[in-house]
PDB file of N, CA and C in Angstrom:
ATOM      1  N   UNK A   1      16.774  27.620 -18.047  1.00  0.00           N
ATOM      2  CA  UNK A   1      17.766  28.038 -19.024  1.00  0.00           C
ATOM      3  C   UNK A   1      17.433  29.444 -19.527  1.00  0.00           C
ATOM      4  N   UNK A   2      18.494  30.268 -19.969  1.00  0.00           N
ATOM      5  CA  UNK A   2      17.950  31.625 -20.410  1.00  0.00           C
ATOM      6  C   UNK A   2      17.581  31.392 -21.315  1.00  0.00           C
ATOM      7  N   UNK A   3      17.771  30.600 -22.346  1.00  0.00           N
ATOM      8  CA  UNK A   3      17.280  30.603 -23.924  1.00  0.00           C
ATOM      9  C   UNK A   3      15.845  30.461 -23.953  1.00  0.00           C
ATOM     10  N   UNK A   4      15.120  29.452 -22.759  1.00  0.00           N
ATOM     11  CA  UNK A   4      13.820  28.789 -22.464  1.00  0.00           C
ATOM     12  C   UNK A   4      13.816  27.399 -23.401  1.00  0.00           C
ATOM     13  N   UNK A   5      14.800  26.747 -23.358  1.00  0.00           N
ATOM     14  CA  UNK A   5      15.307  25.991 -23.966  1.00  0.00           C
ATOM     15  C   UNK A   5      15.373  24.406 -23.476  1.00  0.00           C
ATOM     16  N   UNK A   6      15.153  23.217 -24.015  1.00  0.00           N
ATOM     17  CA  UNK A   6      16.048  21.684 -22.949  1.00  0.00           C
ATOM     18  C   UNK A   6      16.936  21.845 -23.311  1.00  0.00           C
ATOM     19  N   UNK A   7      17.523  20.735 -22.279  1.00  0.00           N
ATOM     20  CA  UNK A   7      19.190  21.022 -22.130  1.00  0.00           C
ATOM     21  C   UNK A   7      19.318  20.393 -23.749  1.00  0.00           C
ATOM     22  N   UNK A   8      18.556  19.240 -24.062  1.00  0.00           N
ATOM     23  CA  UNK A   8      19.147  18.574 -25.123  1.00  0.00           C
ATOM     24  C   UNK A   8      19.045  19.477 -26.117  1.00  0.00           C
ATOM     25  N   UNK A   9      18.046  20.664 -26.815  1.00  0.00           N
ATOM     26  CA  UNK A   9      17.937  21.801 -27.509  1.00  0.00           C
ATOM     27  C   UNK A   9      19.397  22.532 -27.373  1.00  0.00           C
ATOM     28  N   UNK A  10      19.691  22.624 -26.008  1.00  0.00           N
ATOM     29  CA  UNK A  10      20.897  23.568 -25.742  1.00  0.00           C
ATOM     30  C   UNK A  10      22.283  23.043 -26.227  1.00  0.00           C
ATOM     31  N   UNK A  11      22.200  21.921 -26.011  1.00  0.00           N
ATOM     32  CA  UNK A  11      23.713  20.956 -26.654  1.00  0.00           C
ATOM     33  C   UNK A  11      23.474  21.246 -27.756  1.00  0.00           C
ATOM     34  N   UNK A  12      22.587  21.008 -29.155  1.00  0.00           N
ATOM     35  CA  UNK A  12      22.359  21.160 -30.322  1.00  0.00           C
ATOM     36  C   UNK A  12      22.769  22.378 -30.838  1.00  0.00           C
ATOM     37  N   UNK A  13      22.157  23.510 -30.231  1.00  0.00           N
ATOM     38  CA  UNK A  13      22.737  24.608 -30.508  1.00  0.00           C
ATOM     39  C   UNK A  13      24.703  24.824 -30.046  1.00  0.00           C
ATOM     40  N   UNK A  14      24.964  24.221 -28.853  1.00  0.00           N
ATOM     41  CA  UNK A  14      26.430  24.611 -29.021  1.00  0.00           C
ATOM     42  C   UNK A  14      27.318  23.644 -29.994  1.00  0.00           C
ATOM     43  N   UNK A  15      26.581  22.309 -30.325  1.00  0.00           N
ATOM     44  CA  UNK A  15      27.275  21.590 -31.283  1.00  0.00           C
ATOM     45  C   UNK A  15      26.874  22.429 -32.853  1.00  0.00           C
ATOM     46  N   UNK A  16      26.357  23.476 -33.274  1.00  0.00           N
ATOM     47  CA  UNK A  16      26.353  23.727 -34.263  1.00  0.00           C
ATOM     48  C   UNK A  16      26.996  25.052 -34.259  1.00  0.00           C
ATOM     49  N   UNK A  17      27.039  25.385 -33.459  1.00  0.00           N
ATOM     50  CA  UNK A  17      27.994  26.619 -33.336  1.00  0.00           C
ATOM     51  C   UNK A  17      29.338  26.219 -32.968  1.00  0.00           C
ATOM     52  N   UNK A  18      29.973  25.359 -32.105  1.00  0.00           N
ATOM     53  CA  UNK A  18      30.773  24.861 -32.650  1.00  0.00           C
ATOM     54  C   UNK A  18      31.586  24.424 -34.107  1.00  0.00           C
ATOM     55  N   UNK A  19      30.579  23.823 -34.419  1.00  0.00           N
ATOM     56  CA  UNK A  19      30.580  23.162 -35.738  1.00  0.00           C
ATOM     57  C   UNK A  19      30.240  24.463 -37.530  1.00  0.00           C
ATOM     58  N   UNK A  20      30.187  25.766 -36.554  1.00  0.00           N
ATOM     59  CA  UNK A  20      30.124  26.691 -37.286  1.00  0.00           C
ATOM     60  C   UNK A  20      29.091  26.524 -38.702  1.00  0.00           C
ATOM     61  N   UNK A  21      27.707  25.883 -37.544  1.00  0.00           N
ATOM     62  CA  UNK A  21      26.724  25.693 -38.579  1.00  0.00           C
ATOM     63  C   UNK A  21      25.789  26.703 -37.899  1.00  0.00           C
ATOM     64  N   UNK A  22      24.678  27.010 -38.996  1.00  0.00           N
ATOM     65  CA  UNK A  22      23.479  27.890 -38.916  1.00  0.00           C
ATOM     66  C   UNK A  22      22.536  27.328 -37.521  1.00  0.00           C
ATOM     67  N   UNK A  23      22.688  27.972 -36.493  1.00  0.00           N
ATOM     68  CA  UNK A  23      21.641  27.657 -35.739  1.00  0.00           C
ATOM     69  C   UNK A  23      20.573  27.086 -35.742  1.00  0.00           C
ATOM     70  N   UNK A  24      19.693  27.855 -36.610  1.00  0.00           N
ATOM     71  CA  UNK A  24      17.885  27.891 -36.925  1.00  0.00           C
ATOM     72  C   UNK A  24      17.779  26.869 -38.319  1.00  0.00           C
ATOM     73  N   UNK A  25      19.136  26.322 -39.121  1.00  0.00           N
ATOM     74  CA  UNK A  25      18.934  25.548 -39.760  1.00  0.00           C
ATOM     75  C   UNK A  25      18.386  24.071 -39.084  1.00  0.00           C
ATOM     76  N   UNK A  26      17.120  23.246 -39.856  1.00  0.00           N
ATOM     77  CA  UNK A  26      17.109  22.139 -39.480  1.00  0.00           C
ATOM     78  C   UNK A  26      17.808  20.721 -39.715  1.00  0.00           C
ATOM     79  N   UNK A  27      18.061  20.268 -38.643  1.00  0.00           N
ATOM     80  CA  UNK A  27      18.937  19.125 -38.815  1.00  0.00           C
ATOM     81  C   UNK A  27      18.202  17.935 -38.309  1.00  0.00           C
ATOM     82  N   UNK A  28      18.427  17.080 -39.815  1.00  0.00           N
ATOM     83  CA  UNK A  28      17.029  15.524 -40.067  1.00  0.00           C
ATOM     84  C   UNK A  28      17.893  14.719 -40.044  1.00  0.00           C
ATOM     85  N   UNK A  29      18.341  14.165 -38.476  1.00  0.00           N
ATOM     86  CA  UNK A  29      18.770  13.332 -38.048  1.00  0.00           C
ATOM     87  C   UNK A  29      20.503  12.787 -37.618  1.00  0.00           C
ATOM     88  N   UNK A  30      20.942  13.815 -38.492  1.00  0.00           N
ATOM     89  CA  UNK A  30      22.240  13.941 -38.984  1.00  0.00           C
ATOM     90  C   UNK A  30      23.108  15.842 -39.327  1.00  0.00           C
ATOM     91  N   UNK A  31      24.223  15.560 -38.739  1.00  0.00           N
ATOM     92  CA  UNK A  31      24.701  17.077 -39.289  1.00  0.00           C
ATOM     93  C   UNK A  31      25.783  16.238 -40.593  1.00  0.00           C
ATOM     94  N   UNK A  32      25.366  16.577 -41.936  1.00  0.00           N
ATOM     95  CA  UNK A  32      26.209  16.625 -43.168  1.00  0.00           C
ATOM     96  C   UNK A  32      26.257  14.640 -43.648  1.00  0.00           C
ATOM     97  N   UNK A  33      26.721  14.838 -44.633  1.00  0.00           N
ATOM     98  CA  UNK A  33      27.014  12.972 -45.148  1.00  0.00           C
ATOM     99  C   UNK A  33      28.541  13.056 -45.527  1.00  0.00           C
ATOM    100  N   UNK A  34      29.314  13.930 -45.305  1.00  0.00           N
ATOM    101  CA  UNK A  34      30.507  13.831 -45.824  1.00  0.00           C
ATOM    102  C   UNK A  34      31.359  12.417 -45.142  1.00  0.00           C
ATOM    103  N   UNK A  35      31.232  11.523 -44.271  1.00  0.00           N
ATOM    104  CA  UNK A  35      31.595  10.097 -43.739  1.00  0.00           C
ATOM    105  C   UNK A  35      30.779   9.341 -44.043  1.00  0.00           C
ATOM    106  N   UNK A  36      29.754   9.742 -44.443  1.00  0.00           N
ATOM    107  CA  UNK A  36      28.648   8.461 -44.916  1.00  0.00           C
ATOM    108  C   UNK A  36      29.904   7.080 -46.097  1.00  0.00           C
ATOM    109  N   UNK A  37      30.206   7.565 -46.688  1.00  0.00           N
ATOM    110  CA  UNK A  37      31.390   6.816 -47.830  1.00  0.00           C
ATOM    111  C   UNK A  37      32.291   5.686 -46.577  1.00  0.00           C
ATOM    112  N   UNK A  38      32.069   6.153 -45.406  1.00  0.00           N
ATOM    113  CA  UNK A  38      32.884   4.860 -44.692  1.00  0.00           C
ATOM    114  C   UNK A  38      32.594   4.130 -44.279  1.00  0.00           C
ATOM    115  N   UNK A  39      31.308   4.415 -43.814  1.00  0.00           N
ATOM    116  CA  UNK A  39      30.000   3.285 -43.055  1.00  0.00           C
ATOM    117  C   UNK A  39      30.077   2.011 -43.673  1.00  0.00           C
ATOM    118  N   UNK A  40      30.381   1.074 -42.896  1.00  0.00           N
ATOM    119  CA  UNK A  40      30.602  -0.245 -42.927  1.00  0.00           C
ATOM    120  C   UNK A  40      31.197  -0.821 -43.791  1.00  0.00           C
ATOM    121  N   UNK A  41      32.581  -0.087 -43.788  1.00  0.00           N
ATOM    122  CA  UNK A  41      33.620  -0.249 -44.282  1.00  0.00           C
ATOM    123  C   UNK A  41      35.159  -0.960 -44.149  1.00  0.00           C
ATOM    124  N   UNK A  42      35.022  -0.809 -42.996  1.00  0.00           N
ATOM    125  CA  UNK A  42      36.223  -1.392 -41.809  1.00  0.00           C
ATOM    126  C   UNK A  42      36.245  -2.530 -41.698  1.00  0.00           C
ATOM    127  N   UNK A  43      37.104  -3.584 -41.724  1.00  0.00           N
ATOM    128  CA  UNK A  43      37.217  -4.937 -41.473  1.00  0.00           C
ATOM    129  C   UNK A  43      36.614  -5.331 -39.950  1.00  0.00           C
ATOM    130  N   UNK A  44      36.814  -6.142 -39.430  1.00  0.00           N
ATOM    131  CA  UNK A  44      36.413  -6.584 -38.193  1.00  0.00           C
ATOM    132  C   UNK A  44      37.899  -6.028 -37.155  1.00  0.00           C
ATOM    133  N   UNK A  45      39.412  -6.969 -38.291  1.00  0.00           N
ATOM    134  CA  UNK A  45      40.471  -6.058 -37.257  1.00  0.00           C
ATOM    135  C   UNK A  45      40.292  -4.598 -36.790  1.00  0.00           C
ATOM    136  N   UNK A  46      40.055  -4.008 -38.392  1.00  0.00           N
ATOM    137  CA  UNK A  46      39.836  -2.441 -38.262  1.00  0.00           C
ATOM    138  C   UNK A  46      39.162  -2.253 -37.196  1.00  0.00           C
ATOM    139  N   UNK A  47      38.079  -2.537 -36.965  1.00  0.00           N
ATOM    140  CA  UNK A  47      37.256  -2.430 -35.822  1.00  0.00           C
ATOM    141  C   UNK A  47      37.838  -2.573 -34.622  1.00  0.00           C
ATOM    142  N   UNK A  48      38.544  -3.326 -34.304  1.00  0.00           N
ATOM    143  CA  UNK A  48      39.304  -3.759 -33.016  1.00  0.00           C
ATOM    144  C   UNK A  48      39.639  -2.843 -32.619  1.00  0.00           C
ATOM    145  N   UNK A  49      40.825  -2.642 -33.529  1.00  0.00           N
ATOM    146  CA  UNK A  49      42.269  -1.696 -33.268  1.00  0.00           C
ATOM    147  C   UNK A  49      41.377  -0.640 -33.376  1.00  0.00           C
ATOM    148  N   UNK A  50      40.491   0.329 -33.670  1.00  0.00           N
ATOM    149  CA  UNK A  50      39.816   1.740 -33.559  1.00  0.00           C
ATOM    150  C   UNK A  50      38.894   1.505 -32.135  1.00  0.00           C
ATOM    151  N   UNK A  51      38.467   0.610 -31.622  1.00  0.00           N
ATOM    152  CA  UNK A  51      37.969   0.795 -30.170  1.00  0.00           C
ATOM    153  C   UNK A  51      38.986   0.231 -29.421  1.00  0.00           C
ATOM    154  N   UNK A  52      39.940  -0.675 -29.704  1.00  0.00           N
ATOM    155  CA  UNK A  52      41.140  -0.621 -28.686  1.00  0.00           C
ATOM    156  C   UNK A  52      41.576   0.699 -28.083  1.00  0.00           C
ATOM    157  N   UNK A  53      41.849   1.519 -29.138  1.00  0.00           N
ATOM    158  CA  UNK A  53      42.378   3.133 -29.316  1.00  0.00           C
ATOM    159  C   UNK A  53      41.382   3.565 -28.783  1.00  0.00           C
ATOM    160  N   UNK A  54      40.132   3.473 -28.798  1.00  0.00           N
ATOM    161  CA  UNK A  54      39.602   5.220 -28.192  1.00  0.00           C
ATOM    162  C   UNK A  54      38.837   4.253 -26.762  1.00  0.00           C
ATOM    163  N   UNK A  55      39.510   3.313 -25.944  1.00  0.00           N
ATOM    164  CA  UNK A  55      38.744   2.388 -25.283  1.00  0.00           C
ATOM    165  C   UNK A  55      38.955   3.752 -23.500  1.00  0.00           C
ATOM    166  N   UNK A  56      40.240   4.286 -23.785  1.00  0.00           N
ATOM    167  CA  UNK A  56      40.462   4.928 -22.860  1.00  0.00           C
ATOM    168  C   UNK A  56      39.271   6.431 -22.267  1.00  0.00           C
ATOM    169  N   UNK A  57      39.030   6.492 -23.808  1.00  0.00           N
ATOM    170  CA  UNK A  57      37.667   7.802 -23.751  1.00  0.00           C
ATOM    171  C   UNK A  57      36.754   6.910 -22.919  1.00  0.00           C
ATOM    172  N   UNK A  58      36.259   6.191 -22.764  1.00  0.00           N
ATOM    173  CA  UNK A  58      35.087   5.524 -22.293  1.00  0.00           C
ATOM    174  C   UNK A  58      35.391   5.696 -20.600  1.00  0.00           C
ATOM    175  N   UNK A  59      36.536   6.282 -19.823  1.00  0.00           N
ATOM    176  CA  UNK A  59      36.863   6.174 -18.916  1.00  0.00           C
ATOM    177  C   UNK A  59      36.784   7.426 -17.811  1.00  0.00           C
ATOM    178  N   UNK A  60      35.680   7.253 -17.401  1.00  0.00           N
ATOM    179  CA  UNK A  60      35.203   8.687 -16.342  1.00  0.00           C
ATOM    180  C   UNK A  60      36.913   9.270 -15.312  1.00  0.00           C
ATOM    181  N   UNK A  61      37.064  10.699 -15.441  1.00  0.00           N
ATOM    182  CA  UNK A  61      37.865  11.083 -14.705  1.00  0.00           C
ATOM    183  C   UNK A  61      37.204  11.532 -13.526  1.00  0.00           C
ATOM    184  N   UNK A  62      36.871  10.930 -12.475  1.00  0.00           N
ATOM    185  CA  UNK A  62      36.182  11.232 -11.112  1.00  0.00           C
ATOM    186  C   UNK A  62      36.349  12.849 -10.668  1.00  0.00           C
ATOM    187  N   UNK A  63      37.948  13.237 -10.724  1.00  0.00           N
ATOM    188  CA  UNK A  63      38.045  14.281  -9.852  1.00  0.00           C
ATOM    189  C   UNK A  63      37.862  15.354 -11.104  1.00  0.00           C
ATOM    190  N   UNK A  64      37.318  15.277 -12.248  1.00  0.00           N
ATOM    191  CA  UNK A  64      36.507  16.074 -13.498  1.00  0.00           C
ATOM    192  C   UNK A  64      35.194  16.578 -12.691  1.00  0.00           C
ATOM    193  N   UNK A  65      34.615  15.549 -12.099  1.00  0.00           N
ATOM    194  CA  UNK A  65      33.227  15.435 -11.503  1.00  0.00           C
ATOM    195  C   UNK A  65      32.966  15.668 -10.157  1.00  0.00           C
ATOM    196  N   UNK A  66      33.851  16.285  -9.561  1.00  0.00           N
ATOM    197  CA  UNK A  66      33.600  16.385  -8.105  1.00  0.00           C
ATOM    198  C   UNK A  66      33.306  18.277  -8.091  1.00  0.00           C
TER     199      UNK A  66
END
């Protein structure tokens, strides 16, 4: 890598630049608590119907990967 970096170092950095956070800031375990207030919050339906919905993400597009 040019940075001299792991890849997993390297994702971190583009998820915080993305995320239009400070690079060199450290991050303990978590980026921010602003959803913390929902955590285990959701009924069991709730639950359903929100992985019913994103059940399609879970689904490799092959010719993405060729």
């Amino acid at each position: 890598m040019r940075d001299n970096v792991s890849e997993n170092e390297a994702a971190l950095k583009l998820i915080r630049r993305g995320a239009d956070l400070n690079e060199r800031a450290p991050v303990k375990g978590k980026i921010g608590n602003s959803l913390d207030e929902f955590i285990g919050t959701w009924t069991e339906e709730e639950a359903a119907e929100i992985m019913e919905a994103i059940q399609e993400l879970h689904v490799i597009d092959e010719e993405m990967w060729q």
